[in-house]
C-alpha atoms as a PDB file:
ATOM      1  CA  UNK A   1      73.565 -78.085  -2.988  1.00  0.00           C
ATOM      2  CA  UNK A   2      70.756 -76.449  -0.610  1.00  0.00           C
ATOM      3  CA  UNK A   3      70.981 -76.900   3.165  1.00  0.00           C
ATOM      4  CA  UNK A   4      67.609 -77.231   4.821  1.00  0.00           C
ATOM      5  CA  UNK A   5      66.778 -76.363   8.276  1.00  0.00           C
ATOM      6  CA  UNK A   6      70.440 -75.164   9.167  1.00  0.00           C
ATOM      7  CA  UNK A   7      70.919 -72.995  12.612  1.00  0.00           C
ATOM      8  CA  UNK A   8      71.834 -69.507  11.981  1.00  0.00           C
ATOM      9  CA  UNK A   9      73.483 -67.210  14.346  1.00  0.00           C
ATOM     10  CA  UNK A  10      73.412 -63.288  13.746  1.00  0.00           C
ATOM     11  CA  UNK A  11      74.760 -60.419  15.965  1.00  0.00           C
ATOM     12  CA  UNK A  12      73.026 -57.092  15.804  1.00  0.00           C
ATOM     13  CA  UNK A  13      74.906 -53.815  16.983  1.00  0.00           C
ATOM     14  CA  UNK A  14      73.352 -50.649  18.237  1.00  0.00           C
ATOM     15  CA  UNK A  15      69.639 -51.680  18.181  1.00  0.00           C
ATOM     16  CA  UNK A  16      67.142 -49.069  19.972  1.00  0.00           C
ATOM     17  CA  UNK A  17      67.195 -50.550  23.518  1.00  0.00           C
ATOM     18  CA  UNK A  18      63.832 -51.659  25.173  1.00  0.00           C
ATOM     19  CA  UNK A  19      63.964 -50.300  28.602  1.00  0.00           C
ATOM     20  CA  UNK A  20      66.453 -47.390  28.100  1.00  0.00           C
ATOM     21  CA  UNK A  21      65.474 -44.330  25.780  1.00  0.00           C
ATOM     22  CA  UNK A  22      68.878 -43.125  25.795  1.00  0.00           C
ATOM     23  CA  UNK A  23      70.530 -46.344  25.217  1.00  0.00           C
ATOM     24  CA  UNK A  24      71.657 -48.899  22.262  1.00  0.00           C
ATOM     25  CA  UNK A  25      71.790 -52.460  22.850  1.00  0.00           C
ATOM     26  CA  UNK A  26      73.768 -55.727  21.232  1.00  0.00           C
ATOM     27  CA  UNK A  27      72.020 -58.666  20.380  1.00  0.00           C
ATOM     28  CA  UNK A  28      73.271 -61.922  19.738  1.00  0.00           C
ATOM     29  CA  UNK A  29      70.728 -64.462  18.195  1.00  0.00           C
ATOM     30  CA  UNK A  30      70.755 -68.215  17.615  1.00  0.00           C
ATOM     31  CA  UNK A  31      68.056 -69.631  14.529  1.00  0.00           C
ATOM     32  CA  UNK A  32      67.493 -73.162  15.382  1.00  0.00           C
ATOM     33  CA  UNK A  33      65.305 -74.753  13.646  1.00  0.00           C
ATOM     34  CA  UNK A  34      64.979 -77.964  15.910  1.00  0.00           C
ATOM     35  CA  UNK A  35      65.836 -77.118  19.596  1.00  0.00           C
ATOM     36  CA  UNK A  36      66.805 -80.077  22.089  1.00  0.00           C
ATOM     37  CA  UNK A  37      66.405 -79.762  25.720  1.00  0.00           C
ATOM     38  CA  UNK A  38      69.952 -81.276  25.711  1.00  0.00           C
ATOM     39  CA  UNK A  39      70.958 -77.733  23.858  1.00  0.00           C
ATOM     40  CA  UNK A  40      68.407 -75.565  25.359  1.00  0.00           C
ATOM     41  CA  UNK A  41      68.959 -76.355  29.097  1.00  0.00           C
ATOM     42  CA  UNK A  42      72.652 -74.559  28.948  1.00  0.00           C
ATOM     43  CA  UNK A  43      71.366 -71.858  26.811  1.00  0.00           C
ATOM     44  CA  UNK A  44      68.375 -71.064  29.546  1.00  0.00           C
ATOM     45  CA  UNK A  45      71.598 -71.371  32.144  1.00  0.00           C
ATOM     46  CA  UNK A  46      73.383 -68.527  29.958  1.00  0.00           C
ATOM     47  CA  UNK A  47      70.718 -66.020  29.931  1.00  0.00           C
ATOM     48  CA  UNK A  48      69.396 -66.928  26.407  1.00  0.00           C
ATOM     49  CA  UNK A  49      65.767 -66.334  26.028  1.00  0.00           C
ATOM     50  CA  UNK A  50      63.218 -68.024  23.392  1.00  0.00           C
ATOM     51  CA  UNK A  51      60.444 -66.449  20.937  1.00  0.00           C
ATOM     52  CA  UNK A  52      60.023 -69.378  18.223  1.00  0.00           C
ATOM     53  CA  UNK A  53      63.063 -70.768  16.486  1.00  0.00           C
ATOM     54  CA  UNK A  54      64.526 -67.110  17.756  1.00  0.00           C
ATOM     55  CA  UNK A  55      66.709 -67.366  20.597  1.00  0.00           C
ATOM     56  CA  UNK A  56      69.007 -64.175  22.096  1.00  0.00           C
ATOM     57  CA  UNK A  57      70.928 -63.340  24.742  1.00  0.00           C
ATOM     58  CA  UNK A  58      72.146 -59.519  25.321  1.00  0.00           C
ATOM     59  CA  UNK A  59      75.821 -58.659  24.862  1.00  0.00           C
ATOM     60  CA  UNK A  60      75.410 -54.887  25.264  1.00  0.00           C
ATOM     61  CA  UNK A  61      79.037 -53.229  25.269  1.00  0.00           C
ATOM     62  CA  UNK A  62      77.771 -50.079  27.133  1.00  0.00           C
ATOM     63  CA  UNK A  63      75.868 -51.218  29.471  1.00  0.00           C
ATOM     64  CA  UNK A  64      75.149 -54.274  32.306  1.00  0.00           C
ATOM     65  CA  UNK A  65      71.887 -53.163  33.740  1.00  0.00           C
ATOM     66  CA  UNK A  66      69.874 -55.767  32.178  1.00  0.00           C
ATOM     67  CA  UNK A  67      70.595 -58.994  34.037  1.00  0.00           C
ATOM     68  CA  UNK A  68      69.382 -62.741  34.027  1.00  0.00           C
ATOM     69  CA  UNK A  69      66.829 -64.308  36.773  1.00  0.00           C
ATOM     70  CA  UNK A  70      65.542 -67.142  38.145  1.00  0.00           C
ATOM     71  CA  UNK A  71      62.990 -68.188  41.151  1.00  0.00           C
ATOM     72  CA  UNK A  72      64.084 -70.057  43.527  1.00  0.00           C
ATOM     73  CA  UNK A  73      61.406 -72.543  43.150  1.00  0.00           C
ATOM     74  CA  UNK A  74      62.597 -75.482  46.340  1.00  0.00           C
ATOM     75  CA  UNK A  75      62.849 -72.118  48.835  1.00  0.00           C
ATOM     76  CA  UNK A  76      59.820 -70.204  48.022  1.00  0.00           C
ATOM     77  CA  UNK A  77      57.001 -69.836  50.058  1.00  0.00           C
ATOM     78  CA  UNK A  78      53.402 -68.340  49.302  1.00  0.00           C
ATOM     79  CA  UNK A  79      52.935 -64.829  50.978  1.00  0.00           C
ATOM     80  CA  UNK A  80      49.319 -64.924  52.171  1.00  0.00           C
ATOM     81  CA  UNK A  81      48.493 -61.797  49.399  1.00  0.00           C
ATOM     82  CA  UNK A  82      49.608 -64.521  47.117  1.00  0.00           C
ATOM     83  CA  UNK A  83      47.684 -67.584  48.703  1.00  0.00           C
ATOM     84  CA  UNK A  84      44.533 -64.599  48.571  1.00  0.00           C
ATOM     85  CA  UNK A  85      45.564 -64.585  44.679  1.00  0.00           C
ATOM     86  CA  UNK A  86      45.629 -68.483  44.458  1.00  0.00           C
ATOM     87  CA  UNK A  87      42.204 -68.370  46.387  1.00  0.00           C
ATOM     88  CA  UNK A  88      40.446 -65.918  43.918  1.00  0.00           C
ATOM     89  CA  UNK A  89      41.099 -67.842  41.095  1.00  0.00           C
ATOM     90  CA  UNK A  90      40.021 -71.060  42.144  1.00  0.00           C
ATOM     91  CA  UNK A  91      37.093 -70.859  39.933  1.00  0.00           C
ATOM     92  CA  UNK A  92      39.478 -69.921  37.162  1.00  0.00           C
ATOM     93  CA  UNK A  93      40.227 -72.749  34.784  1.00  0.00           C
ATOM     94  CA  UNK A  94      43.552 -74.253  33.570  1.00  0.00           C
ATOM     95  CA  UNK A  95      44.564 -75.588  30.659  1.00  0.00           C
ATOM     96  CA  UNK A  96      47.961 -77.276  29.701  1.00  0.00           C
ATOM     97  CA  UNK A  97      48.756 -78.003  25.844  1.00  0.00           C
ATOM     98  CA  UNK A  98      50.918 -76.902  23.361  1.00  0.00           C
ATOM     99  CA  UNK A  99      51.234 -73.859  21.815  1.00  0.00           C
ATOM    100  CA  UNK A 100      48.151 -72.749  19.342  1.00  0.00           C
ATOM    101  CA  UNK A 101      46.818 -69.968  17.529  1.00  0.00           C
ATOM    102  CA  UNK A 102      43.107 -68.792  17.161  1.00  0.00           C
ATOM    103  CA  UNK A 103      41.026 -65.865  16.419  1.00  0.00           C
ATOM    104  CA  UNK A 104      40.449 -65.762  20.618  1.00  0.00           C
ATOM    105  CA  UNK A 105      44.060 -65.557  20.810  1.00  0.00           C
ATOM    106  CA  UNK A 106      44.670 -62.956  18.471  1.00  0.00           C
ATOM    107  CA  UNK A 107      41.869 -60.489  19.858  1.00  0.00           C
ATOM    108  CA  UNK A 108      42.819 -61.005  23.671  1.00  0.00           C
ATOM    109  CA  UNK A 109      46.628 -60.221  22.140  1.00  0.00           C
ATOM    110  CA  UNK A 110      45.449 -57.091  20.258  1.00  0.00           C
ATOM    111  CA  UNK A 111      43.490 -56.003  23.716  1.00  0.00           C
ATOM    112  CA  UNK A 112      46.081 -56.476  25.545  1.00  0.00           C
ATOM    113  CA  UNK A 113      48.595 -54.288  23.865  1.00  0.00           C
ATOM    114  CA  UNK A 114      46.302 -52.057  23.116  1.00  0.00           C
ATOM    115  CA  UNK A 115      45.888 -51.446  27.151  1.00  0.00           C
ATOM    116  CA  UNK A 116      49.949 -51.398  27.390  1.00  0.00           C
ATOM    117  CA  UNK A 117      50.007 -48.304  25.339  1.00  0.00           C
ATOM    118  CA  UNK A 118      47.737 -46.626  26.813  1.00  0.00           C
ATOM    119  CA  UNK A 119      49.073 -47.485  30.352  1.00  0.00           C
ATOM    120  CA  UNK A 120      52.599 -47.758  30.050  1.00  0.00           C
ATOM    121  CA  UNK A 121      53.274 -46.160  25.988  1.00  0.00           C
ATOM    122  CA  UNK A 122      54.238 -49.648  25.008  1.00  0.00           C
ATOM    123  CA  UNK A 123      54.314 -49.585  20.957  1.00  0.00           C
ATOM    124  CA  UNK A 124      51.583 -51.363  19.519  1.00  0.00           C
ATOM    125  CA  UNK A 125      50.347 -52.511  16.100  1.00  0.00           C
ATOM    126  CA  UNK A 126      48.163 -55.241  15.305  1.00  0.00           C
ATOM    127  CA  UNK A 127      49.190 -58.665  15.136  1.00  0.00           C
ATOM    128  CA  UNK A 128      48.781 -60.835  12.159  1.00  0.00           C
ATOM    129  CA  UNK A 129      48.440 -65.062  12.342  1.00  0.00           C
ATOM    130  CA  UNK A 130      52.161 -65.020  10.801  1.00  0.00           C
ATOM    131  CA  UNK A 131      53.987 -62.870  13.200  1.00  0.00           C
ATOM    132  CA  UNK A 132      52.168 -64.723  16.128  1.00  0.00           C
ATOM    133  CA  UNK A 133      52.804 -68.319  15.101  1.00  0.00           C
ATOM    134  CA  UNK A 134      56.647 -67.051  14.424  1.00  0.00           C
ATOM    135  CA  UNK A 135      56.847 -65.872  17.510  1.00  0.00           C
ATOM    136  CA  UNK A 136      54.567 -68.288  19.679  1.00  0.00           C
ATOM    137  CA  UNK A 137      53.413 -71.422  18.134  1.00  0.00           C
ATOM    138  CA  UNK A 138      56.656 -72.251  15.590  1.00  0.00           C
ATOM    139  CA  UNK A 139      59.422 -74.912  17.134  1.00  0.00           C
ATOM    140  CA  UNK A 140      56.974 -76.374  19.293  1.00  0.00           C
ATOM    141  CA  UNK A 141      59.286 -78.598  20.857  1.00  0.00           C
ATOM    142  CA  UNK A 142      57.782 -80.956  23.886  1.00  0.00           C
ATOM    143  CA  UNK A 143      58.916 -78.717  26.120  1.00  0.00           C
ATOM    144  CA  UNK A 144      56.934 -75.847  24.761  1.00  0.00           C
ATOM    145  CA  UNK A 145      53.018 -75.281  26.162  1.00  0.00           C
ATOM    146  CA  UNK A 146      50.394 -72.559  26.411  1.00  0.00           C
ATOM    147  CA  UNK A 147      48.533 -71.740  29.665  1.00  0.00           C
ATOM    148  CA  UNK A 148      44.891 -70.890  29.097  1.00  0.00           C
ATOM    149  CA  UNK A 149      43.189 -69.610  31.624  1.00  0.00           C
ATOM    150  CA  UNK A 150      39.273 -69.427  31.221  1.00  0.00           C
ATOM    151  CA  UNK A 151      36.068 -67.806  33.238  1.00  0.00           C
ATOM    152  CA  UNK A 152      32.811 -68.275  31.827  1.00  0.00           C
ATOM    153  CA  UNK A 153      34.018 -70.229  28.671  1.00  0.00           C
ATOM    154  CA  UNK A 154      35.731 -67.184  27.707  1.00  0.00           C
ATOM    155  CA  UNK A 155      39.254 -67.035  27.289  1.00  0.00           C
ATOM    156  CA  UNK A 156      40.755 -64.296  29.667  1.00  0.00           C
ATOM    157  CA  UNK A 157      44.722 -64.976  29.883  1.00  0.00           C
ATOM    158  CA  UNK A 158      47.533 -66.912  27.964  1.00  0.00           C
ATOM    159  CA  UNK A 159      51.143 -67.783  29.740  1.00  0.00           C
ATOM    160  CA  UNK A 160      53.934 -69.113  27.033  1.00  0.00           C
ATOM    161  CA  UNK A 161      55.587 -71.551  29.235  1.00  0.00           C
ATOM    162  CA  UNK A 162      58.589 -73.542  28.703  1.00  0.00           C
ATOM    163  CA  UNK A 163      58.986 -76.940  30.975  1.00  0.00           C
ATOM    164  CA  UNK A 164      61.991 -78.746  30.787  1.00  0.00           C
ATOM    165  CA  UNK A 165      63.025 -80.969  33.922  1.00  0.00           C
ATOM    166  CA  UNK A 166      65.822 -78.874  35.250  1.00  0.00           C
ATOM    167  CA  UNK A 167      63.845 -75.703  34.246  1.00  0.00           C
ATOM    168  CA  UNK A 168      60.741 -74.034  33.436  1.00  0.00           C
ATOM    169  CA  UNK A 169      61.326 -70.432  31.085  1.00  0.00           C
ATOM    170  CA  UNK A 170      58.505 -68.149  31.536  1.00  0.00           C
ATOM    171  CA  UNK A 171      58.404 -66.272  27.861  1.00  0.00           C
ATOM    172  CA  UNK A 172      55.296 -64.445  27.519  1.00  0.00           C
ATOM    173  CA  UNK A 173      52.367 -63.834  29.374  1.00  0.00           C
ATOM    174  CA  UNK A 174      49.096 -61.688  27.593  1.00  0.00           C
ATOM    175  CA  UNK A 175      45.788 -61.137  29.452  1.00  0.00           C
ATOM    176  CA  UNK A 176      42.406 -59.472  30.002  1.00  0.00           C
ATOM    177  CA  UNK A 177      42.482 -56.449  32.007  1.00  0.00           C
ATOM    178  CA  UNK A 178      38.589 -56.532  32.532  1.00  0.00           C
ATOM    179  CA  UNK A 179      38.884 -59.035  34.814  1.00  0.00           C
ATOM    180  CA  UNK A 180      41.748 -57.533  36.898  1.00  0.00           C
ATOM    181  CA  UNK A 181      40.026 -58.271  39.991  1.00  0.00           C
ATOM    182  CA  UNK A 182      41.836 -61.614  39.331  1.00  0.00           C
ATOM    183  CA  UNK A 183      45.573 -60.644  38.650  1.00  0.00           C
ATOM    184  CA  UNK A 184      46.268 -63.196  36.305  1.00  0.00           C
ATOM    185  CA  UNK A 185      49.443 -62.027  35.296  1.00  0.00           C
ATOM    186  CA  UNK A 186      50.226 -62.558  38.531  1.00  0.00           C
ATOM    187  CA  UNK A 187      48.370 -66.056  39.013  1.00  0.00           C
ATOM    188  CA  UNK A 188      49.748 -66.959  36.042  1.00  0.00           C
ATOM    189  CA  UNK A 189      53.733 -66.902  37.806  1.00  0.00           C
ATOM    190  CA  UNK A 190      52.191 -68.687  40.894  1.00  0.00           C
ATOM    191  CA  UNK A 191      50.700 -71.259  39.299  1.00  0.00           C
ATOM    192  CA  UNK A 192      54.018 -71.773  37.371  1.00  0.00           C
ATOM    193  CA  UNK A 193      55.671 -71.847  41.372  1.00  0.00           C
ATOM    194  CA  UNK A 194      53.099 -74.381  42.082  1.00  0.00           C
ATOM    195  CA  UNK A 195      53.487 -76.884  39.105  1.00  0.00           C
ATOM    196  CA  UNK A 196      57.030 -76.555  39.517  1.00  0.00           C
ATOM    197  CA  UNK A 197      57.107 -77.384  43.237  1.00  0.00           C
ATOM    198  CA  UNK A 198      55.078 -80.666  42.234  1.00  0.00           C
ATOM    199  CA  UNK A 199      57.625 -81.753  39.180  1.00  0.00           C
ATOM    200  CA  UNK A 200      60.461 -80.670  41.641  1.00  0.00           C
ATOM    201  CA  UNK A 201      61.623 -78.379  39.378  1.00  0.00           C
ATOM    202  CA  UNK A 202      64.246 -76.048  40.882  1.00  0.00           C
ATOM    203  CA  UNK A 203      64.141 -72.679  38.842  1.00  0.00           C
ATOM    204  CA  UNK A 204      61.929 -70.744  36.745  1.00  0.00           C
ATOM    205  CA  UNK A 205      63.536 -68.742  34.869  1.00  0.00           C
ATOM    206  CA  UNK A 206      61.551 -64.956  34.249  1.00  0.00           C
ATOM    207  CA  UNK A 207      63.979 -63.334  31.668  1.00  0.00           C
ATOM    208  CA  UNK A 208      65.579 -60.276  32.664  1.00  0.00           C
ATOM    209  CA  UNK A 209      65.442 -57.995  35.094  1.00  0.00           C
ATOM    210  CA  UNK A 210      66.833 -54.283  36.122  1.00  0.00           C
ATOM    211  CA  UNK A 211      66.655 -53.034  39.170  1.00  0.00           C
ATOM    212  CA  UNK A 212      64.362 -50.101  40.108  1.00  0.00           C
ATOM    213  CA  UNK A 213      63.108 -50.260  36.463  1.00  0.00           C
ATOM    214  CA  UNK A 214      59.528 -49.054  36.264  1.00  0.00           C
ATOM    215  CA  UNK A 215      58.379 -52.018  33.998  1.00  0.00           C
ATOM    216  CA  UNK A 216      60.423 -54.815  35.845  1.00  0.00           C
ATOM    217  CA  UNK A 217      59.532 -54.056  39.519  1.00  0.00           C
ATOM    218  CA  UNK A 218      57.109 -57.179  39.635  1.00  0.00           C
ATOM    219  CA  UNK A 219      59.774 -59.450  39.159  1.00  0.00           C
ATOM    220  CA  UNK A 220      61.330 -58.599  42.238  1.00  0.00           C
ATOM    221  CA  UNK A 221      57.745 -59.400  44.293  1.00  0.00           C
ATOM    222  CA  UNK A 222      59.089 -63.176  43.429  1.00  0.00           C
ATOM    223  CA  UNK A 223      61.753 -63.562  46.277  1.00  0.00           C
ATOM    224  CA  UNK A 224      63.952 -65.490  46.505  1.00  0.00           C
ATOM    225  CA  UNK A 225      65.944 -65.109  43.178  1.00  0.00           C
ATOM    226  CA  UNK A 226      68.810 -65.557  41.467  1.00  0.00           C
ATOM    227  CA  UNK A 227      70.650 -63.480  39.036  1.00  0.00           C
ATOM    228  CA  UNK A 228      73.567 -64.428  36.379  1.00  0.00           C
ATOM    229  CA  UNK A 229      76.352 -62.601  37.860  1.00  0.00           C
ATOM    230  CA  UNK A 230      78.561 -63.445  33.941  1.00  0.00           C
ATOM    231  CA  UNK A 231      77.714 -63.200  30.754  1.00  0.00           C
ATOM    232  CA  UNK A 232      79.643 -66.403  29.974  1.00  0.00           C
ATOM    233  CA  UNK A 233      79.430 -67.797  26.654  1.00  0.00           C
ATOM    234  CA  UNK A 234      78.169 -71.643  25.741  1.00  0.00           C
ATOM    235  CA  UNK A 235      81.350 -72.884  26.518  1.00  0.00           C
ATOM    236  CA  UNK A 236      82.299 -71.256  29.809  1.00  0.00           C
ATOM    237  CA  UNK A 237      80.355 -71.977  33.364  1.00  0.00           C
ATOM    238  CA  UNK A 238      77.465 -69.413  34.480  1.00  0.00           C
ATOM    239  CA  UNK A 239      77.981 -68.163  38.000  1.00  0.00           C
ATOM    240  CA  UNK A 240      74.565 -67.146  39.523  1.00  0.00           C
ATOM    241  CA  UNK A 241      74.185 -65.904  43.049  1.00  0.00           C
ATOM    242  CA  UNK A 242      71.018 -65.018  45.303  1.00  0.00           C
ATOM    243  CA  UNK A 243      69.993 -61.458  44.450  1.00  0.00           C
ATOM    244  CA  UNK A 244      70.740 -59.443  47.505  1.00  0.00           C
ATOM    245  CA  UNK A 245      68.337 -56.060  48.511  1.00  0.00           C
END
């Protein structure tokens, strides 16, 4: 008899780490092939993150660096270098749907990462329609949209955005560094803050963060936070507590 469409889980042991040359990590990773907010609320709550049907959550034996976080969306307030940020892109337009894939997206992707390795040595290789609807467009669940964000017709930034009503997850953000000038990385979070402040949403959660890590610095611009002090599993209760500088 063949089973169709049945969740998988995997556990992978002494993977290169991302953020640490020196280091291995443990992976734990859920395949679902239809994911519920009802199921995908307590996973956001337990520091699982999302790319597709892919979910994961670090369980690194050697190491506790990398740590869950979320904004404090009911207690934040605009810093007026942010509200200067809000103000230059008020000319930049918004769009809300769900997740797609087109040539635009594919060479703003390629550009991107192709400025990350220069700048920061991030590995790159092209990306193929496949690998990007895997990873972006696949298990579009209602919850799941794509920010565009457009000057002059053309397309200049994409957020992957998650919005559930307890929670919006932040999973990938990919943008146009010739128009800088606009920090739309940046914009990208705020307007996130701002749509979450009108649905009364209380957290967006950013994935993880480690502090004093050269590639995770901006999330700490994004004050106040929380961070998962456990690594509980599905079953026990996450403790989180204001992150404290």
């Amino acid at each position: 008899m063949q089973i169709l469409n049945q969740d998988i889980e995997l556990f992978e042991e002494n993977r290169e780490c991302s953020y640490f040359d020196e280091k291995l990590s443990d992976i734990r990773y859920k395949y679902i092939y239809s994911c519920t907010i009802d199921k995908y609320q307590p996973m956001l709550e337990r520091g699982w993150r999302r790319f597709g049907r892919m979910h994961f959550v670090p369980e690194c034996r050697s190491c506790t660096k990398c740590v869950s976080m979320r904004i404090d969306v009911n207690n934040y307030k605009f810093s007026k270098s942010e509200k200067r940020v809000i103000s230059k892109n008020q000319d930049t337009k918004l769009y809300i749907r769900p997740p797609s894939v087109t040539m635009e997206h594919l060479s703003l992707y390629d550009k991107y990462h192709k400025f990350m390795n220069n700048k920061k040595d991030w590995p790159y290789s092209p990306i193929d329609v496949d690998d990007y609807v895997r990873s972006y467009v696949e298990s579009s669940e209602n919850f799941a949209k794509e920010f565009l964000y457009m000057r002059d017709d053309k397309l200049i930034g994409v957020a992957l955005v998650d919005i559930l009503p307890e929670a919006i997850s932040a999973i990938y953000c990919y943008y146009d560094h010739d128009y800088s000038e606009f920090s739309i990385g940046k914009f990208s979070i705020l307007a996130q803050i701002k749509i979450a402040k009108e649905l009364n949403i209380p957290y967006i959660y950013l994935g993880y963060w480690i502090k004093d890590h050269f590639s995770m610095g901006y999330k700490e611009k994004y004050s106040p936070f929380e961070i998962l002090k456990n690594r509980p599993s599905l079953e026990e209760i996450p403790i989180w507590e204001k992150a404290e500088f």
